[in-house]
Every structure is written in structure tokens, then in C-alpha cells.
C-alpha atoms as a PDB file:
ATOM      1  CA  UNK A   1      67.243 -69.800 -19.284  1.00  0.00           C
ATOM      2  CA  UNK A   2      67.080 -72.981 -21.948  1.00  0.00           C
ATOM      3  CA  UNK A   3      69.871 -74.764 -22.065  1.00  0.00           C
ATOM      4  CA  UNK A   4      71.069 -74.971 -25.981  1.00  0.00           C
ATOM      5  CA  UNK A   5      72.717 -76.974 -27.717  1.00  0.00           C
ATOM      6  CA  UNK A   6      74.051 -77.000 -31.996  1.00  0.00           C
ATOM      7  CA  UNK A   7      75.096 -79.801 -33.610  1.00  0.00           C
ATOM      8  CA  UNK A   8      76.878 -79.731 -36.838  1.00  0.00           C
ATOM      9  CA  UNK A   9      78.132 -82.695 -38.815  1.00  0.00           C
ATOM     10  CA  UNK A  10      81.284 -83.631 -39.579  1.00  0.00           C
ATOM     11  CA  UNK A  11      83.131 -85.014 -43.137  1.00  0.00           C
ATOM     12  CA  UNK A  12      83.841 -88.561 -41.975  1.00  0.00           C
ATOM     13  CA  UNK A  13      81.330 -91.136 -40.927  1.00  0.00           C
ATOM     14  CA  UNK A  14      79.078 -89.648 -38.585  1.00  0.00           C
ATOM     15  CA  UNK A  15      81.047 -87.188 -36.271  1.00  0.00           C
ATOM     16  CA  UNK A  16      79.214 -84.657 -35.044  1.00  0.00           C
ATOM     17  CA  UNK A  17      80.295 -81.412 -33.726  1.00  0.00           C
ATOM     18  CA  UNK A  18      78.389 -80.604 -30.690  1.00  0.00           C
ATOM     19  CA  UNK A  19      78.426 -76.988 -28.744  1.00  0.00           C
ATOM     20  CA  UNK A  20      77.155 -74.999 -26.064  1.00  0.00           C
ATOM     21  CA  UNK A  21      78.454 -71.864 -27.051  1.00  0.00           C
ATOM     22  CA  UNK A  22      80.959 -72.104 -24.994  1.00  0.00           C
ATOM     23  CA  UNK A  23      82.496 -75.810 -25.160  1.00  0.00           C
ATOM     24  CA  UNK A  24      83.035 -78.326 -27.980  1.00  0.00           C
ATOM     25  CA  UNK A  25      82.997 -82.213 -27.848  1.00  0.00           C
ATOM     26  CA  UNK A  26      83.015 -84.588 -30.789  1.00  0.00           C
ATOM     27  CA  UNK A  27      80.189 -87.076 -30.949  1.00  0.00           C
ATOM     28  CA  UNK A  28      80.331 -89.956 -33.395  1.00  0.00           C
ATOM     29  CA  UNK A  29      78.982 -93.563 -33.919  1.00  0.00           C
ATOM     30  CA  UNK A  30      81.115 -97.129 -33.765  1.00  0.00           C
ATOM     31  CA  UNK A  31      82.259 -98.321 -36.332  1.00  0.00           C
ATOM     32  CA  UNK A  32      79.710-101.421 -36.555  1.00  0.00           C
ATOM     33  CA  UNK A  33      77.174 -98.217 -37.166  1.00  0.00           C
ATOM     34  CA  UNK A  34      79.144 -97.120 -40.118  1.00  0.00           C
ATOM     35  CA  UNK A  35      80.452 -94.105 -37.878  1.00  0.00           C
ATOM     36  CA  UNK A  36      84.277 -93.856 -37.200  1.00  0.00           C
ATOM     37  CA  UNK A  37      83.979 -94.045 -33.638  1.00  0.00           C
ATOM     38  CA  UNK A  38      86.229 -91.090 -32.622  1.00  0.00           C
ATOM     39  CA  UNK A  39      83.984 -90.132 -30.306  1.00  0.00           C
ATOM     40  CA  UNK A  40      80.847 -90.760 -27.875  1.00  0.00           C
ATOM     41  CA  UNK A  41      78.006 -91.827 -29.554  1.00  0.00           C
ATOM     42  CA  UNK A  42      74.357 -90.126 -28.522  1.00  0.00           C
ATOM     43  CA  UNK A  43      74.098 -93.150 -25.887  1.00  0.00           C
ATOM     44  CA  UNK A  44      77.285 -92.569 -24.418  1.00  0.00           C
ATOM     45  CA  UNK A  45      76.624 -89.022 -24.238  1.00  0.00           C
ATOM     46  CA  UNK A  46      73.333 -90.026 -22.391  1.00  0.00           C
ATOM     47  CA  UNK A  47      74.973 -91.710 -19.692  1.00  0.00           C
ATOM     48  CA  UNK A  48      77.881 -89.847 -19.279  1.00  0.00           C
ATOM     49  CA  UNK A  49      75.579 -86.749 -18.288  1.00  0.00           C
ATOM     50  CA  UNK A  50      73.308 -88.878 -15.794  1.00  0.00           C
ATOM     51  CA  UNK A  51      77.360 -90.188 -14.494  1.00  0.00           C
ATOM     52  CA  UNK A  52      78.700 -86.637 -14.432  1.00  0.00           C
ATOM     53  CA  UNK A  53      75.140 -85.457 -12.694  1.00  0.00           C
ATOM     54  CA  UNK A  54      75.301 -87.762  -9.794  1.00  0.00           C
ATOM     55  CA  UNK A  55      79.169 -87.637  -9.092  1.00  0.00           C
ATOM     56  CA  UNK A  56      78.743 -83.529  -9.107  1.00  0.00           C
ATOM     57  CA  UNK A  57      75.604 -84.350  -6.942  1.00  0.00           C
ATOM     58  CA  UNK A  58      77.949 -86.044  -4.141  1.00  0.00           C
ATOM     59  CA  UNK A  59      80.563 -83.524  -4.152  1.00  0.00           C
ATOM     60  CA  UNK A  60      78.327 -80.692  -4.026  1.00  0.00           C
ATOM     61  CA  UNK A  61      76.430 -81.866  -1.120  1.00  0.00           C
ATOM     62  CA  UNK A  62      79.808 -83.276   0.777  1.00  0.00           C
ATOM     63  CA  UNK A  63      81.129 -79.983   0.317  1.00  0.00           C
ATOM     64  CA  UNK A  64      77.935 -78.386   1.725  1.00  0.00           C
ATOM     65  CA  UNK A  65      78.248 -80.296   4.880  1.00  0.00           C
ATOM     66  CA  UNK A  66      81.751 -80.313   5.321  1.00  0.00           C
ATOM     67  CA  UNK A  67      82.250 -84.178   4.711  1.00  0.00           C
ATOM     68  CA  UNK A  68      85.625 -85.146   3.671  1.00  0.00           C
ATOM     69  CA  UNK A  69      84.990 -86.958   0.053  1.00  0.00           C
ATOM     70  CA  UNK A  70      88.236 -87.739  -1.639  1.00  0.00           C
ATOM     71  CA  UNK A  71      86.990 -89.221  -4.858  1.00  0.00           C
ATOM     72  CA  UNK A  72      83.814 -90.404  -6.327  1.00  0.00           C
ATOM     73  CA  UNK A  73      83.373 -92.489  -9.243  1.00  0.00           C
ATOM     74  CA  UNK A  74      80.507 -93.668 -10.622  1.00  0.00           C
ATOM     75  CA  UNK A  75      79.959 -96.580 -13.289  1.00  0.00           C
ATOM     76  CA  UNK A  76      76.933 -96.949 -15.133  1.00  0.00           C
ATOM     77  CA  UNK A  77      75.644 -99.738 -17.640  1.00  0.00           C
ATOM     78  CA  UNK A  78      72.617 -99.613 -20.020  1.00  0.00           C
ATOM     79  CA  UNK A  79      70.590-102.109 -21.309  1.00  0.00           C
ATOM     80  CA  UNK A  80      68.024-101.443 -23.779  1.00  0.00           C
ATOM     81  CA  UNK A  81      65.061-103.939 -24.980  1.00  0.00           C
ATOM     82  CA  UNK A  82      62.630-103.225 -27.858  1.00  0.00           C
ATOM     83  CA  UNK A  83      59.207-104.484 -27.458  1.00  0.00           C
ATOM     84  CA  UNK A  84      56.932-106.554 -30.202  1.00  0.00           C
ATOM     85  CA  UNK A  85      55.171-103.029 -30.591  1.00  0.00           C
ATOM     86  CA  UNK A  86      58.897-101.017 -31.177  1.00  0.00           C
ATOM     87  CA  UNK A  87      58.647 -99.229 -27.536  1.00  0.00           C
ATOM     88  CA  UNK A  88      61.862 -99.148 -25.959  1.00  0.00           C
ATOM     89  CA  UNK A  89      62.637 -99.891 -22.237  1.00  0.00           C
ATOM     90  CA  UNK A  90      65.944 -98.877 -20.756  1.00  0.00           C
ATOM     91  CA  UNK A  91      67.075 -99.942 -17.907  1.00  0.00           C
ATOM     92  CA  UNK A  92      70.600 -98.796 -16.235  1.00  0.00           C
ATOM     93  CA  UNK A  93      72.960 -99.529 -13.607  1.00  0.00           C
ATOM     94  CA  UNK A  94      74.787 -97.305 -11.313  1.00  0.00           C
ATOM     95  CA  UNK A  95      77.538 -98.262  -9.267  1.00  0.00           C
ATOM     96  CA  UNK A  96      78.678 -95.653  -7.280  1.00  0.00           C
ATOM     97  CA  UNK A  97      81.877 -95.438  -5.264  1.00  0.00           C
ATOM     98  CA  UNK A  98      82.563 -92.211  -2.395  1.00  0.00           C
ATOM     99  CA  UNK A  99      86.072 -92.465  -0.945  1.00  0.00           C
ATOM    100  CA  UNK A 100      86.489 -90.462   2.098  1.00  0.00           C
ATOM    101  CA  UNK A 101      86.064 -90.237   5.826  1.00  0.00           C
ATOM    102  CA  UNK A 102      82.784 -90.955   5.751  1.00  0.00           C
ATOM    103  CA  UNK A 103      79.900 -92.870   8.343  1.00  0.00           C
ATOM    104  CA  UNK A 104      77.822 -95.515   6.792  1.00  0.00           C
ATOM    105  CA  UNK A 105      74.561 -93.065   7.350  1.00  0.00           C
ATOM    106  CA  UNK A 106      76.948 -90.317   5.576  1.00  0.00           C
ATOM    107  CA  UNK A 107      77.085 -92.502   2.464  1.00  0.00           C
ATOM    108  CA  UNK A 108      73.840 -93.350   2.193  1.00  0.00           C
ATOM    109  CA  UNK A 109      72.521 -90.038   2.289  1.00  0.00           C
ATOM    110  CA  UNK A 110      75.570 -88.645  -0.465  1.00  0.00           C
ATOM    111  CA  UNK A 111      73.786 -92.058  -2.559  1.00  0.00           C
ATOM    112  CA  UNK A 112      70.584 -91.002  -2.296  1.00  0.00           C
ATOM    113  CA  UNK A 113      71.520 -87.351  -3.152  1.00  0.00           C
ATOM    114  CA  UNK A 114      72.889 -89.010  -5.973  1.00  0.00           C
ATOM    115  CA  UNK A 115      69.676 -90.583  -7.175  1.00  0.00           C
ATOM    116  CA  UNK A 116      67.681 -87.328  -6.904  1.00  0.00           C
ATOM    117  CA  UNK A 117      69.927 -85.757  -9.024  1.00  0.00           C
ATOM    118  CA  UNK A 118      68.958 -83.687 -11.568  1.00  0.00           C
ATOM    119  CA  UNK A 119      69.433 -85.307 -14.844  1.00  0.00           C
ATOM    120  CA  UNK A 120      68.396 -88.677 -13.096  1.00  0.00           C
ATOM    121  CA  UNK A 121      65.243 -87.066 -12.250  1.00  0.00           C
ATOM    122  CA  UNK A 122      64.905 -85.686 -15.602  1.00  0.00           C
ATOM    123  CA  UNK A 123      65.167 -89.131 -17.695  1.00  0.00           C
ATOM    124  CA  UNK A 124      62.488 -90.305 -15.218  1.00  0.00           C
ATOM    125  CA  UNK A 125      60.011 -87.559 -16.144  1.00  0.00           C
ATOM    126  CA  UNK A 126      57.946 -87.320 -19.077  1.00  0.00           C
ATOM    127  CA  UNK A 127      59.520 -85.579 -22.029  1.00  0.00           C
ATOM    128  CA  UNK A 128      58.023 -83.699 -24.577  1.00  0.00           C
ATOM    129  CA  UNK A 129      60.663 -83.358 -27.844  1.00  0.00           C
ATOM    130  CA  UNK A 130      58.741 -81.697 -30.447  1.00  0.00           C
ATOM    131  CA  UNK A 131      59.482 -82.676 -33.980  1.00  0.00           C
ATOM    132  CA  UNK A 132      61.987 -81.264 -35.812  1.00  0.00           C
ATOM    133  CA  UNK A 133      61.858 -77.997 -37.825  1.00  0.00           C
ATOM    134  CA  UNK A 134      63.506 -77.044 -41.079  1.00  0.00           C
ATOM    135  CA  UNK A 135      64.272 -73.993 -39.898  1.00  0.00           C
ATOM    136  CA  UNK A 136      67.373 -73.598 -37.539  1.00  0.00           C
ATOM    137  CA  UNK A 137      65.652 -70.543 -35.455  1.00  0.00           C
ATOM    138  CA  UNK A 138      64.449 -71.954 -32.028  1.00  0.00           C
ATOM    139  CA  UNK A 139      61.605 -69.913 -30.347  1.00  0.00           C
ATOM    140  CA  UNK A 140      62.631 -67.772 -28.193  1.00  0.00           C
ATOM    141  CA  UNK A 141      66.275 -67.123 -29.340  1.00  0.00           C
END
């Protein structure tokens, strides 16, 4: 099943009202973008997914193993440069941090679990975003 997502704007600046049916989160730009930064901007919203990915990644496969993780956190920083020809590179930073009772060879695995998660997988695939239609009816809805 696709995963969905609507997007309706807001009255002030550039908040955005974005849903899954289900749940609601305000999106928004900074201020220095003419947005009244009351909430994550589309980059933010980027990275926190890939964050939230590979922190559910670690507990998930802790849990399946029975390894005692207490917390994970997981910081990540993006940098992204525009080439003379207007292509963009991105390049990010993860820090990741498992608490727990944990062997050394027990953290590197839950790290490179992390990394093979599935969002992290998915920005490093190609992606095909077809342009956008006038029409609000998706195929296949």
C-alpha cells in the first residue's frame, strides 16, 4: 500500500498542514525564508525521518535479540552544495548514540542496522517524483 501524504497551506507565512490520515504536524519555513518558522521546514522534515528511521531501526533489532538498549539518540547534520550547473549534493552526518548493556560487536552491528535502514536506503536510491498535476486525484486512490 502507498504511503500518502496531503498537504494544505496555512494563513500565515508558509505553514503547511501536513497529514497522513491519521496524524497532523505543522510544517513551515524560517523566518529568513519569509515563513514564520512555527514549525519544521521540508529539510527538517527530511532528516528527522532518516533520524526517526535509524533510532526505530536500533530498537527494533535490540528488541529482536533481546539486547538491553536503554536509549538511543541520534544527531544528524546536513550540508548542501549547489554546483556551477544547479545540481545539488547533500551530504549528512549521523551521530548515533545506543545506551545499554551492550558488547562493542553488539553496537556495531545495532550501527550498521542503522545504516541499512529503510529511509536511509531510500534517499540513496534513485527517485522518480513525477511532476505535479492540477488535479488532486492520485492514481490509484
Amino acid at each position: 500500500m502507498p504511503t500518502k501524504i496531503s498537504a494544505k497551506h496555512g494563513t500565515i507565512g508558509f505553514q503547511t498542514i501536513l497529514s497522513n490520515g491519521r496524524h497532523a504536524i505543522i510544517g513551515d519555513e524560517p523566518v529568513n525564508s519569509k515563513g514564520t518558522d512555527l514549525g519544521f521546514s521540508p529539510t527538517d522534515l527530511v532528516l528527522a525521518g532518516l533520524a526517526m528511521c535509524k533510532t526505530a531501526t536500533v530498537r527494533f533489532i535490540a528488541r529482536k535479540k533481546g539486547w538491553n538498549v536503554t536509549e538511543v539518540e541520534a544527531q544528524l547534520e546536513q550540508v548542501v552544495k549547489r554546483s556551477q550547473d544547479g545540481k545539488l549534493t547533500t551530504h549528512v552526518q549521523v551521530a548515533l548514540q545506543i545506551e545499554g548493556d551492550l558488547t562493542n560487536e553488539q553496537r556495531a552491528e545495532l550501527t550498521r542496522e542503522a545504516d541499512a535502514c529503510y529511509i536511509h536506503r531510500m534517499l540513496q536510491s534513485d527517485f522518480i517524483i513525477e511532476h505535479a498535476a492540477e488535479s488532486l486525484e492520485l492514481e490509484g486512490a
